[in-house]
Protein backbone atom coordinates (compact mmCIF):
# COMPACT_ATOMS: atom_id res chain seq x y z
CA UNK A 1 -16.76 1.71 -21.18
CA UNK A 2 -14.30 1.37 -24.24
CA UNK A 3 -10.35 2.21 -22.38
CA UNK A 4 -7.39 3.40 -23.85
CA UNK A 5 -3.87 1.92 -22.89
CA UNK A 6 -1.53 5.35 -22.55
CA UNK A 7 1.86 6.00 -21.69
CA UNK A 8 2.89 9.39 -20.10
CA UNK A 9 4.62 11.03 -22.61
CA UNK A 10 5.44 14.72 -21.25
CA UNK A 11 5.01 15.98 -17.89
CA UNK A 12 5.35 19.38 -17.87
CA UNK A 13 6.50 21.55 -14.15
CA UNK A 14 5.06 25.11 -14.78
CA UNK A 15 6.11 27.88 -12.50
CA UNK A 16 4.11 31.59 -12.29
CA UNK A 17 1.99 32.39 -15.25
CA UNK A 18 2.30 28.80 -16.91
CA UNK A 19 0.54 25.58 -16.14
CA UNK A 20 1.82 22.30 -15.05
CA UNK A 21 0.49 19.61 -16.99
CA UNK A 22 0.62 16.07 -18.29
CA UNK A 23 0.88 14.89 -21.40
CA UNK A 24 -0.92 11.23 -22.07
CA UNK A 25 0.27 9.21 -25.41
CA UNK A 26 -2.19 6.02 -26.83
CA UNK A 27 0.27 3.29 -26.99
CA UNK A 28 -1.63 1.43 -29.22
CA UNK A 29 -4.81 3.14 -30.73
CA UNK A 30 -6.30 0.40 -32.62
CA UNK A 31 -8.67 1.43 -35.44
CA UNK A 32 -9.05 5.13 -34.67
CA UNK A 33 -6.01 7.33 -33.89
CA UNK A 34 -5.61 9.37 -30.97
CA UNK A 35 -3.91 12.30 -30.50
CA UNK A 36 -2.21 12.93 -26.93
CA UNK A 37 -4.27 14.19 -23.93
CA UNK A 38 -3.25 16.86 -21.99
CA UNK A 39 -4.47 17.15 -17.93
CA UNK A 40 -3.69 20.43 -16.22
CA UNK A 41 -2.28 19.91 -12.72
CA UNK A 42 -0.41 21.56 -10.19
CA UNK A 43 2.94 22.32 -9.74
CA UNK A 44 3.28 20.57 -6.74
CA UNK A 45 2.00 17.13 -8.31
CA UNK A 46 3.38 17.74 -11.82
CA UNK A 47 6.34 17.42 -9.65
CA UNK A 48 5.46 13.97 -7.67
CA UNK A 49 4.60 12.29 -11.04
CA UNK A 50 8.18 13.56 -12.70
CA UNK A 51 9.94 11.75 -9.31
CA UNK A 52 8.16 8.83 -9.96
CA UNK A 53 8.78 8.66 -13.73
CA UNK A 54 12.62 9.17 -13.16
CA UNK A 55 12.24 6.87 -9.73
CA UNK A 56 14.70 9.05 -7.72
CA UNK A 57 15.65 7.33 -3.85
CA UNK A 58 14.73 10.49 -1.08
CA UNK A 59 15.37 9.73 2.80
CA UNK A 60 11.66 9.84 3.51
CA UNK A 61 8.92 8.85 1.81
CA UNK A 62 6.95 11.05 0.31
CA UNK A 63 2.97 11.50 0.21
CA UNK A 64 1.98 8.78 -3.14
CA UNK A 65 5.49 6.60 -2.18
CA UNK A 66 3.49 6.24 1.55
CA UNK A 67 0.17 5.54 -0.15
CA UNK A 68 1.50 2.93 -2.16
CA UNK A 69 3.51 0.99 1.16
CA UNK A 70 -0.05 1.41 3.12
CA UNK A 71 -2.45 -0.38 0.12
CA UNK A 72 0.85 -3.15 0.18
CA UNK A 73 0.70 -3.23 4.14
CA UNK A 74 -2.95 -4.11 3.75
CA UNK A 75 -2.41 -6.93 1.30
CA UNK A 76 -3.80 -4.97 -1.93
CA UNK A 77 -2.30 -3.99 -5.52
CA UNK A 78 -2.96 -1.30 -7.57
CA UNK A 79 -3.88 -3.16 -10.76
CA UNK A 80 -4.15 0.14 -13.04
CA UNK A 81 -5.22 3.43 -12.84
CA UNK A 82 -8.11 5.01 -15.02
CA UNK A 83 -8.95 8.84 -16.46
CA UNK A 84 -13.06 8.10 -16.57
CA UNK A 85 -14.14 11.29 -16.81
CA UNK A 86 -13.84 14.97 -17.89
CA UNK A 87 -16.14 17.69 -17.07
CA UNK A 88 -14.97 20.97 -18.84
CA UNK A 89 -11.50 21.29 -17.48
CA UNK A 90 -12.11 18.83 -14.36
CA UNK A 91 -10.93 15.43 -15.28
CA UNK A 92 -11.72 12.41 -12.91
CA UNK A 93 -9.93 9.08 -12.05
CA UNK A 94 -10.25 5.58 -10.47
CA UNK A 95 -7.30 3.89 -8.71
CA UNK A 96 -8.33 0.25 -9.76
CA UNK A 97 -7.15 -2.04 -6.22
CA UNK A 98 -7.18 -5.75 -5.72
CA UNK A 99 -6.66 -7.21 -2.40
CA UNK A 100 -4.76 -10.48 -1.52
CA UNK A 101 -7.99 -12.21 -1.39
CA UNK A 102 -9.26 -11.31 -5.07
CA UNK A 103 -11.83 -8.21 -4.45
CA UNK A 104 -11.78 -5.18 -6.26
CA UNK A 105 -12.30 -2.03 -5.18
CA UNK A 106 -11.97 1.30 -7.66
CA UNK A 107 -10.98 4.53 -5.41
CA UNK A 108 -12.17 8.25 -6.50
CA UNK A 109 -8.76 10.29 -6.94
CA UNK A 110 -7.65 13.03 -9.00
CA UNK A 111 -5.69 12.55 -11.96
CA UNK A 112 -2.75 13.90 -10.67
CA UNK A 113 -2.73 11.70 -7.78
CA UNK A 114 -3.55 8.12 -9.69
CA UNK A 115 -0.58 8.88 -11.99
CA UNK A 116 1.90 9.44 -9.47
CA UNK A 117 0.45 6.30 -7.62
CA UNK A 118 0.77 4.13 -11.16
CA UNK A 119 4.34 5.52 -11.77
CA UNK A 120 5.57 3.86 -8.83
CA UNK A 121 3.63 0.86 -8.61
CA UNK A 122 4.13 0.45 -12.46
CA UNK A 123 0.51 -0.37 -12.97
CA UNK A 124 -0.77 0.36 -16.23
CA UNK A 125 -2.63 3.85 -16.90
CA UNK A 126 -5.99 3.56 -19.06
CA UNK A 127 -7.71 6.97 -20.49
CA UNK A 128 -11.67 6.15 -21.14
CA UNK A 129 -11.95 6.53 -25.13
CA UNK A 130 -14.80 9.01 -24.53
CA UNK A 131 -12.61 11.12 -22.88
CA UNK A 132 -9.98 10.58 -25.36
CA UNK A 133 -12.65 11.57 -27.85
CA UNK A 134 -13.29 14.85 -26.15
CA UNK A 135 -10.50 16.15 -24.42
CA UNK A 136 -7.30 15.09 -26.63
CA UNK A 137 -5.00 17.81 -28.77
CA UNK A 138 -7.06 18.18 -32.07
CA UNK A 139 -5.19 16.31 -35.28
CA UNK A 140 -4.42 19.48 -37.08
CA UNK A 141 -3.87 17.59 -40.27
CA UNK A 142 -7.13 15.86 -40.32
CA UNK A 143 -8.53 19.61 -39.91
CA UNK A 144 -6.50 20.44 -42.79
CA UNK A 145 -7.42 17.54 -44.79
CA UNK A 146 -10.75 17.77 -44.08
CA UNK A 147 -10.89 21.87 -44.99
CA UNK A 148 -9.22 21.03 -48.48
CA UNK A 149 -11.80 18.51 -49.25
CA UNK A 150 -14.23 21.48 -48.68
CA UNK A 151 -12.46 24.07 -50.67
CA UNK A 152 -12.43 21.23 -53.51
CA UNK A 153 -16.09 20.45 -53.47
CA UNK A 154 -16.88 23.99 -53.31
CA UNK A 155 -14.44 24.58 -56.51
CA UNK A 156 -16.25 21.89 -58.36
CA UNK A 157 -20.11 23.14 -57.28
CA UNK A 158 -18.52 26.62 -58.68
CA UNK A 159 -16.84 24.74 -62.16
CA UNK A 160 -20.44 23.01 -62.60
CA UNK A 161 -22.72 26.28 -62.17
CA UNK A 162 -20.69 27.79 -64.97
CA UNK A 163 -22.42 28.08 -68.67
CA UNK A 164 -20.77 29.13 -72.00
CA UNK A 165 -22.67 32.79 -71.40
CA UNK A 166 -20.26 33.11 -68.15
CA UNK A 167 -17.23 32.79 -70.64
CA UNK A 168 -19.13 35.74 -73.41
CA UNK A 169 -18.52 39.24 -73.52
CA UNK A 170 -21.24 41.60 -72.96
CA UNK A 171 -22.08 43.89 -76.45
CA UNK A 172 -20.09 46.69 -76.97
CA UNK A 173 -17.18 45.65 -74.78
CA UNK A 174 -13.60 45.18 -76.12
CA UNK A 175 -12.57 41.38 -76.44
CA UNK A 176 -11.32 39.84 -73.00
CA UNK A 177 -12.92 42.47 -71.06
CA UNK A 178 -16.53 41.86 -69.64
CA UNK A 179 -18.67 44.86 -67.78
């Protein structure tokens, strides 16, 4: 499976009638570009990923900042965290782990949940290029390039199907006009 390298670009804390959501960048797309990704989440974790980002100090330890002291406690790292999967609107994530002794292990989480665990452990965050493929913001001006190059080659099939007789008037009718 082909992974992206992304960056969070946006993360978005939605309250009532609008969504909370994240905003994935490509840091580096190689040979094909990538637009951003955007994950709907909850308010709640849209939330626990912007403390992370901005790294604020609270009293107590919240729910991912006391995940991430119990996988150290046990003598494990989280070595990145992965988006491998999209269903319609359901994405789905791995939180990649490596323990003191060498093994790997990849835990099922949500999205929401392996960001705001990578934020804080600073592990790099990976988007699988299939999702990429099918869940990222469309790149309008592709879809604009690509409509013009329709319009053109459906000027020129037009400009070749004409004939001199297209350009004649019909008998009887007064020069410039055609019936």
């Amino acid at each position: 499976m082909t992974m992206i390298r992304v960056d969070i670009e946006t993360v978005v804390i939605g309250n009532g009638p609008m969504a909370s959501l994240v905003v994935l960048k490509p840091r580096n797309s190689g040979s094909r570009a990538y637009e951003p990704l955007p994950i709907r989440i909850g308010m709640m974790e849209a939330s626990a990923i912007g403390m992370g980002v901005e790294n604020p100090h609270s009293d107590r330890p919240m729910t991912h900042d006391l995940l991430q002291t119990a996988i150290h406690e046990l003598g494990a790292t989280i070595t990145s965290v992965a988006i491998v999967g999209v269903e319609g609107t359901t994405f789905f994530a791995e939180i990649n782990l490596t323990s003191k002794a060498g093994y790997h292990l990849s835990l099922d989480a949500r999205p929401s949940d392996a960001l705001a665990l990578a934020v804080r452990a600073k592990s790099p965050i990976f988007v699988a290029e299939s999702v990429m493929a099918t869940a990222s913001y469309p790149d309008f001006d592709a879809v604009k390039r690509d409509q013009d190059r329709l319009d053109l080659e459906a000027f020129d099939r037009f400009i070749d199907s004409l004939s001199p007789e297209d350009f004649r008037a019909a008998p009887g009718a007064a020069p410039g006009k055609q019936s």
